[in-house]
PDB file of N, CA and C in Angstrom:
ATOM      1  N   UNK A   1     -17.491  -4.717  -9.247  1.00  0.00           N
ATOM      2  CA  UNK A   1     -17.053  -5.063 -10.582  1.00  0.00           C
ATOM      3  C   UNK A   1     -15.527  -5.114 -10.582  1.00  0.00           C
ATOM      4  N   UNK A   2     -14.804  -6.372 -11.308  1.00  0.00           N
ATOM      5  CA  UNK A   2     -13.712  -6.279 -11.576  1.00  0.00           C
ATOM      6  C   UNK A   2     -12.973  -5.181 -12.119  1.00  0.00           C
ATOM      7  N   UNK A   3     -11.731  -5.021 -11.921  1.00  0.00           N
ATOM      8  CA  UNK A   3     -10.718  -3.766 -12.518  1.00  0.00           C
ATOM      9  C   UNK A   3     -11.090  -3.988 -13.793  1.00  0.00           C
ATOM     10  N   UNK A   4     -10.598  -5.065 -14.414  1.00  0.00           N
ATOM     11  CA  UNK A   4     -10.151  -5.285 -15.752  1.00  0.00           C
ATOM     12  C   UNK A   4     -11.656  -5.545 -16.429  1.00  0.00           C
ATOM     13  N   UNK A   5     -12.838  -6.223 -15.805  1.00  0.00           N
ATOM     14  CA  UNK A   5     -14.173  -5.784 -16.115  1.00  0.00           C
ATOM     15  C   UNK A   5     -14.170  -4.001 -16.774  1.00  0.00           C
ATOM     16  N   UNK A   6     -14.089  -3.090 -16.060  1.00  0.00           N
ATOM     17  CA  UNK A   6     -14.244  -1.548 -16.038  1.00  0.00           C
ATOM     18  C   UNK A   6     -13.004  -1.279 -17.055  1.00  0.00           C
ATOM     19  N   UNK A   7     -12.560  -1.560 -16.959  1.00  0.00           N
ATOM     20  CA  UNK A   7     -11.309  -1.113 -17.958  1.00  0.00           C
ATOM     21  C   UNK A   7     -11.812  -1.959 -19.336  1.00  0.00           C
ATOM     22  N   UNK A   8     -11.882  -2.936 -19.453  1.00  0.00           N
ATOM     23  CA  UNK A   8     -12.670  -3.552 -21.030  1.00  0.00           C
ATOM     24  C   UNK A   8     -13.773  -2.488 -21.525  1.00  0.00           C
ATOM     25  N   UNK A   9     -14.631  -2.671 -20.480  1.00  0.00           N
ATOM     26  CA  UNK A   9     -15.821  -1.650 -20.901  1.00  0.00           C
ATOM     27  C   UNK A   9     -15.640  -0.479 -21.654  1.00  0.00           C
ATOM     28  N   UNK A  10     -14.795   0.426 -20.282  1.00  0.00           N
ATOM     29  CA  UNK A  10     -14.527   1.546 -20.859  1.00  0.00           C
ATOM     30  C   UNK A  10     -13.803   2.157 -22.069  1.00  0.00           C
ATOM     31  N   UNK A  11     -12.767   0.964 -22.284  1.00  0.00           N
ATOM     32  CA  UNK A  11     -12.243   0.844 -23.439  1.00  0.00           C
ATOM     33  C   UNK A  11     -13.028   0.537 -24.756  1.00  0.00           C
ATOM     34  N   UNK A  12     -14.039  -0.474 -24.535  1.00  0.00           N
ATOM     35  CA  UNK A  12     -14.795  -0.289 -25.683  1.00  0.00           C
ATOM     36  C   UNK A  12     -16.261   0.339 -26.024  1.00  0.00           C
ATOM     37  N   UNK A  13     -16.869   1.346 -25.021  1.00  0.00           N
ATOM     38  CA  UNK A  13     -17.594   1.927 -24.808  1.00  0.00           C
ATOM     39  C   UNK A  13     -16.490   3.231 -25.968  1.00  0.00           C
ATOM     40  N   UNK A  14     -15.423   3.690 -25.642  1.00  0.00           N
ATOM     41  CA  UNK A  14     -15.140   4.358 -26.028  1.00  0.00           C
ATOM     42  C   UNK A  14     -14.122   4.149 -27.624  1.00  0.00           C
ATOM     43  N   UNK A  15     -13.739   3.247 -27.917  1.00  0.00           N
ATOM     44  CA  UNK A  15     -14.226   2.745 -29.656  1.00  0.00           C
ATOM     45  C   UNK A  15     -15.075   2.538 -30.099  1.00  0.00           C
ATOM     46  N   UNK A  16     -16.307   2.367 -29.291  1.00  0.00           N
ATOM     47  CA  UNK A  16     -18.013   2.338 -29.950  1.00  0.00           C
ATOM     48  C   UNK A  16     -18.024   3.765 -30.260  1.00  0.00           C
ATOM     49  N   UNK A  17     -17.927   4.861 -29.903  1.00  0.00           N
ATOM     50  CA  UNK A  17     -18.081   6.248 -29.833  1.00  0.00           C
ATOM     51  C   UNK A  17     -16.999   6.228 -31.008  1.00  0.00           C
ATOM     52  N   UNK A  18     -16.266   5.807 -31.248  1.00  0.00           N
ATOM     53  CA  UNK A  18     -14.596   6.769 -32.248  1.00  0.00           C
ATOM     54  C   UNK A  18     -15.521   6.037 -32.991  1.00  0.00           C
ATOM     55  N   UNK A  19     -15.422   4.842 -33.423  1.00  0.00           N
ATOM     56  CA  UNK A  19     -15.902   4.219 -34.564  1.00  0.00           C
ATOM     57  C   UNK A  19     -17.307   4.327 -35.440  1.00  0.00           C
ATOM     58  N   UNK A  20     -18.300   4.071 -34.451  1.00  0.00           N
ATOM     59  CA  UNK A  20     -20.042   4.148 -34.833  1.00  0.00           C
ATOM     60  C   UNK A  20     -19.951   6.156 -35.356  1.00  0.00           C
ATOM     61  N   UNK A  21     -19.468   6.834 -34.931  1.00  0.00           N
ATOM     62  CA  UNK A  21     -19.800   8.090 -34.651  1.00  0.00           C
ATOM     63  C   UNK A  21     -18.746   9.272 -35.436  1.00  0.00           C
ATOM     64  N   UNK A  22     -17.548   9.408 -34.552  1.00  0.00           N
ATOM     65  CA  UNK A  22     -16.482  10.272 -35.036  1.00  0.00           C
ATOM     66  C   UNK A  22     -15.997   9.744 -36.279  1.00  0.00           C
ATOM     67  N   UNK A  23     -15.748   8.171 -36.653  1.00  0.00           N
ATOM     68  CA  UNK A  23     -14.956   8.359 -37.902  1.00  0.00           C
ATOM     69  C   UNK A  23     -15.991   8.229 -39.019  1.00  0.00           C
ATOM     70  N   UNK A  24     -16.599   8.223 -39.164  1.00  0.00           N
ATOM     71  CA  UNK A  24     -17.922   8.716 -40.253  1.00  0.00           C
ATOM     72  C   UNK A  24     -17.740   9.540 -40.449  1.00  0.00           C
ATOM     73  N   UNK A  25     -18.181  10.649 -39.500  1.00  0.00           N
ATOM     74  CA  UNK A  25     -17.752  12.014 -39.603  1.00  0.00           C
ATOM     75  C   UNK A  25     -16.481  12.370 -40.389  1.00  0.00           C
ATOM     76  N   UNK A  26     -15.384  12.095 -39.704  1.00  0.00           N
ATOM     77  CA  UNK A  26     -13.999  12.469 -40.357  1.00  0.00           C
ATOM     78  C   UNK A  26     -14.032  11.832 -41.583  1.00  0.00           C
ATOM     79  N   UNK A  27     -14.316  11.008 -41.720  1.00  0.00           N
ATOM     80  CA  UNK A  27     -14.108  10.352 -43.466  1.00  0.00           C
ATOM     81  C   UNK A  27     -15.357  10.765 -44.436  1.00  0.00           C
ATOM     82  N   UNK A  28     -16.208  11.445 -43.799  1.00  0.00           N
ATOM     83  CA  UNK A  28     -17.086  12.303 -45.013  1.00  0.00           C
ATOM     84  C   UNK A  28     -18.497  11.350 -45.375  1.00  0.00           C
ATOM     85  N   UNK A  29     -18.542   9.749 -44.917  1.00  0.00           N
ATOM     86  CA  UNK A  29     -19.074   9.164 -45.358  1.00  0.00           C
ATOM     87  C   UNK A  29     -20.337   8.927 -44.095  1.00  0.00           C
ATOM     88  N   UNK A  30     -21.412   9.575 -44.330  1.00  0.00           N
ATOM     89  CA  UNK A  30     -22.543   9.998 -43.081  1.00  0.00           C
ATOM     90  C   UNK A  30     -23.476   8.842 -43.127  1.00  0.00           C
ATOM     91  N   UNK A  31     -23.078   7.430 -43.561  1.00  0.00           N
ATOM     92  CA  UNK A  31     -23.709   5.855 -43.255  1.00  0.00           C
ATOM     93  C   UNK A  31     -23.797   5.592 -41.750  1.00  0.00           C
ATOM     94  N   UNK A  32     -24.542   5.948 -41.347  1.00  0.00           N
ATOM     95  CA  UNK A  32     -24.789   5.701 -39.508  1.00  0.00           C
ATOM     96  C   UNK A  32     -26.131   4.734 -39.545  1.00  0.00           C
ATOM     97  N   UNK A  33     -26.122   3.605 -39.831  1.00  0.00           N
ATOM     98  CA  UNK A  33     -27.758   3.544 -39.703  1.00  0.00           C
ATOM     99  C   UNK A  33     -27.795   2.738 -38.280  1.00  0.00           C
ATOM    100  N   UNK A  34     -28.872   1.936 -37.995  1.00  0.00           N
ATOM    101  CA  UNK A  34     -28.985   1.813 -36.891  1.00  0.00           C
ATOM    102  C   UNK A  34     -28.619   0.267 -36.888  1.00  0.00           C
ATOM    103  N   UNK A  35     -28.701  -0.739 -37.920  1.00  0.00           N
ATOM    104  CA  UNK A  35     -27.758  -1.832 -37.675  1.00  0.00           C
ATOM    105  C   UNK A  35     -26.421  -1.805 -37.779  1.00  0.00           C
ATOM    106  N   UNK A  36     -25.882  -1.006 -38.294  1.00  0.00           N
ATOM    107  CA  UNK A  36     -24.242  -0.718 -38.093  1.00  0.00           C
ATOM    108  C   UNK A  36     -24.013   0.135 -36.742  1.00  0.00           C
ATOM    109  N   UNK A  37     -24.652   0.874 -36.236  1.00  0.00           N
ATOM    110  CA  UNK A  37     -24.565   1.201 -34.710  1.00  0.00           C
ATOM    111  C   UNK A  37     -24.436   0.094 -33.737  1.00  0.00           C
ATOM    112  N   UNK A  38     -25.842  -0.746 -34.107  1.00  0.00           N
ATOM    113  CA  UNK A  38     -25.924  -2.132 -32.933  1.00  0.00           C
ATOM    114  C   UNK A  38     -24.812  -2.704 -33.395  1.00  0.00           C
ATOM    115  N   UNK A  39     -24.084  -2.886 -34.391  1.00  0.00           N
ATOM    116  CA  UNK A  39     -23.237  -4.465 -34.683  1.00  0.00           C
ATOM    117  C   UNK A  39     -21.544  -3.518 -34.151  1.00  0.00           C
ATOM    118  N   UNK A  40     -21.732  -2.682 -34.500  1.00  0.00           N
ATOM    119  CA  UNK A  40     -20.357  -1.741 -33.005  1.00  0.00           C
ATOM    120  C   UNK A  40     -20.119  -2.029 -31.873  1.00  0.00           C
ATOM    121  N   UNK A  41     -21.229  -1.411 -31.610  1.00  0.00           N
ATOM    122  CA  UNK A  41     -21.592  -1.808 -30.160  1.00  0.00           C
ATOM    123  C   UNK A  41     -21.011  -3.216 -29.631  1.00  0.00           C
ATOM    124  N   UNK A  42     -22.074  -4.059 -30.044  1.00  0.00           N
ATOM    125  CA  UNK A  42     -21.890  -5.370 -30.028  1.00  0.00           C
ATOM    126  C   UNK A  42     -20.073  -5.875 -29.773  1.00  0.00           C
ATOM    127  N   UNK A  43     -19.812  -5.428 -30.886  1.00  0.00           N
ATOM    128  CA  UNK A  43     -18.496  -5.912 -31.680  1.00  0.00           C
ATOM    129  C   UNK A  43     -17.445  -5.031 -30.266  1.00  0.00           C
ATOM    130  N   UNK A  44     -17.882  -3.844 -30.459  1.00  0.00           N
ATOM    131  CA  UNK A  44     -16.157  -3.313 -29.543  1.00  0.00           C
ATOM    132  C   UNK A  44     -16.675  -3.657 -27.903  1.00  0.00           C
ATOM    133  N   UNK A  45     -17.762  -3.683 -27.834  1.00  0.00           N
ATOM    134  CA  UNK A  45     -17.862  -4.183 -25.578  1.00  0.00           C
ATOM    135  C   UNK A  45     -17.213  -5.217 -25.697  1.00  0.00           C
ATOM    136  N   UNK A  46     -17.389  -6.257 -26.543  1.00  0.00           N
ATOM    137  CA  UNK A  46     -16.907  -7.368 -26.221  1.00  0.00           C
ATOM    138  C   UNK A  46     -15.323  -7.651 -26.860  1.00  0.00           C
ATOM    139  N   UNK A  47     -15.040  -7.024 -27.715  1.00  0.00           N
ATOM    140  CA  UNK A  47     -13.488  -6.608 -28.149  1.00  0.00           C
ATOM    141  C   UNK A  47     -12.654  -6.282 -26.766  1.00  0.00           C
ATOM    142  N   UNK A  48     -13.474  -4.782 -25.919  1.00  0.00           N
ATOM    143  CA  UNK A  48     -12.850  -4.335 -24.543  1.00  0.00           C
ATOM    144  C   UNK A  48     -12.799  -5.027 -23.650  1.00  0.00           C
ATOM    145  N   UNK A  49     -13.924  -6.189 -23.835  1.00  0.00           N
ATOM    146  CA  UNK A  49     -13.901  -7.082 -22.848  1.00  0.00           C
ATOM    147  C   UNK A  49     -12.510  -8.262 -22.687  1.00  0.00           C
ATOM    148  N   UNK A  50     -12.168  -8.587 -23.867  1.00  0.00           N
ATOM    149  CA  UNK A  50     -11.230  -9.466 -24.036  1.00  0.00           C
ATOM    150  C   UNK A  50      -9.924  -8.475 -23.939  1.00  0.00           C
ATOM    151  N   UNK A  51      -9.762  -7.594 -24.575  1.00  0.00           N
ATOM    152  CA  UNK A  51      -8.851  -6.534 -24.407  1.00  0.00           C
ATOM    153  C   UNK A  51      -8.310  -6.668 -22.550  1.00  0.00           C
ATOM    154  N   UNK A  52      -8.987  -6.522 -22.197  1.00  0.00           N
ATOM    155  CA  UNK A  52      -9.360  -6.170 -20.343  1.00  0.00           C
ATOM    156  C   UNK A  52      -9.045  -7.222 -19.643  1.00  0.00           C
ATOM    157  N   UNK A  53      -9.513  -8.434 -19.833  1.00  0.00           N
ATOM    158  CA  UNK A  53      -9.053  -9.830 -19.477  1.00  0.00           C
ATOM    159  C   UNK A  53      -7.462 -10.410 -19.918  1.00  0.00           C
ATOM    160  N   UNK A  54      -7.406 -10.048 -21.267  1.00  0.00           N
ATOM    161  CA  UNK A  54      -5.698 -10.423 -21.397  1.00  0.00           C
ATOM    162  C   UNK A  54      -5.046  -9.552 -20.455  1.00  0.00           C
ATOM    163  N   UNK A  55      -5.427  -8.063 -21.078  1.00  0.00           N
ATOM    164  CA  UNK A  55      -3.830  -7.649 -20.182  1.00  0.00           C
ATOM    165  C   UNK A  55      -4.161  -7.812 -18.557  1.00  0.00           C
ATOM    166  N   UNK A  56      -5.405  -8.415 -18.203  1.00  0.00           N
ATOM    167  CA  UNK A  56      -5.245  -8.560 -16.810  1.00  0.00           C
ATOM    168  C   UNK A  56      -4.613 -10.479 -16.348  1.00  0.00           C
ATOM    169  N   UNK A  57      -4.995 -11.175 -17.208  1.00  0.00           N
ATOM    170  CA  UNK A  57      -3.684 -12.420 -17.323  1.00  0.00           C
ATOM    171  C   UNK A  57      -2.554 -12.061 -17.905  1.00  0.00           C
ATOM    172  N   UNK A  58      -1.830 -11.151 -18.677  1.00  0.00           N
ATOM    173  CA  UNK A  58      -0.379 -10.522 -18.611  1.00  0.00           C
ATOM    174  C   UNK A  58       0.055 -10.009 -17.674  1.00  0.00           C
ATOM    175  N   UNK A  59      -0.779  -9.054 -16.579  1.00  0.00           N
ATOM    176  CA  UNK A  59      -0.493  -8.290 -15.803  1.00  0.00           C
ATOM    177  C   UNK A  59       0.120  -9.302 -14.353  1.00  0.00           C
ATOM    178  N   UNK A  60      -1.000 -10.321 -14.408  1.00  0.00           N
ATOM    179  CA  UNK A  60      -0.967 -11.728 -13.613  1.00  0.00           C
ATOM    180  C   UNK A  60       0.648 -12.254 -13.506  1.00  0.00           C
ATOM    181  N   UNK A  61       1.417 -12.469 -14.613  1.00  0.00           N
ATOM    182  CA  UNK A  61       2.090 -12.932 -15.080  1.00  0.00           C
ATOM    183  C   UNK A  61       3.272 -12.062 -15.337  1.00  0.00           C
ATOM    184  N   UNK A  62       3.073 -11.235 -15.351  1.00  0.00           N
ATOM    185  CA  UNK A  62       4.015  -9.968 -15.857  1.00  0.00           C
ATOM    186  C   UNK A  62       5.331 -10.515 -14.630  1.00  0.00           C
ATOM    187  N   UNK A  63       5.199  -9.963 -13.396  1.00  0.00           N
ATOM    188  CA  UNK A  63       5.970 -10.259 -12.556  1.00  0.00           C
ATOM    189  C   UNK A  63       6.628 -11.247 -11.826  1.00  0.00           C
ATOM    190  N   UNK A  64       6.525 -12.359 -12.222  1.00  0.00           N
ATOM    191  CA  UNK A  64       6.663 -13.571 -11.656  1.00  0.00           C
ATOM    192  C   UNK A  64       8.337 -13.578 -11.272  1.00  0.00           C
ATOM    193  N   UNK A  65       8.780 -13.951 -11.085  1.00  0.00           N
ATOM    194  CA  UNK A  65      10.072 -14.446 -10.933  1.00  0.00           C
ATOM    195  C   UNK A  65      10.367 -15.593 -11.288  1.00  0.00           C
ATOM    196  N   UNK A  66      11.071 -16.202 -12.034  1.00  0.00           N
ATOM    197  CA  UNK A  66      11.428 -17.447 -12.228  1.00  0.00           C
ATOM    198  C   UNK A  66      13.359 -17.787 -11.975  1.00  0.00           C
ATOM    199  N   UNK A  67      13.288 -18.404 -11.021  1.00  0.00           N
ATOM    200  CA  UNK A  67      15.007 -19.011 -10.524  1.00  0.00           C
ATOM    201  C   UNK A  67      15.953 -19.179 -11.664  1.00  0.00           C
ATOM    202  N   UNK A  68      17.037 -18.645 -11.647  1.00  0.00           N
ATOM    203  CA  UNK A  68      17.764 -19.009 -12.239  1.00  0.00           C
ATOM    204  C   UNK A  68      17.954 -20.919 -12.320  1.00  0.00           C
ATOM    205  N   UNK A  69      18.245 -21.247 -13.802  1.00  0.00           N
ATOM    206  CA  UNK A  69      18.127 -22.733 -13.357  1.00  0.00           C
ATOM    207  C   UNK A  69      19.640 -23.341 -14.180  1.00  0.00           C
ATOM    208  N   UNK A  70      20.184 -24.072 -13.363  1.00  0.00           N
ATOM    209  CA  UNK A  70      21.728 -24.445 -13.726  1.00  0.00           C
ATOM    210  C   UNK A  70      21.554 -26.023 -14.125  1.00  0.00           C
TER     211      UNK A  70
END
């Protein structure tokens, strides 16, 4: 599996967890049902996924050198 594959994931594996879960909790409001779980889910893998892919075409790009041009 790609770097930036594993790094999307994990990144949104772990806003599926803050979001679907912990901030319910913290905000008092205990609405967990099970289509707002799936549409999280859904919503942040593929958020991490794109997350993961840019900064790995920034990262691409980050260093380039470009010549001074006169």
């Amino acid at each position: 599996m790609k770097p930036w594959v594993k790094f999307g994931l994990g990144w949104g594996l772990y806003m599926f967890v803050a979001m679907a879960f912990i901030w319910p909790l913290l905000d008092n409001s205990l609405e967990i049902t099970f289509n707002n779980v799936i549409f999280k889910f859904v919503f942040n893998l593929i958020s991490g996924l794109v997350l993961g892919y840019l900064q790995h075409k920034y990262k691409k790009y980050k260093h380039v050198i470009h010549p001074n041009k006169k």
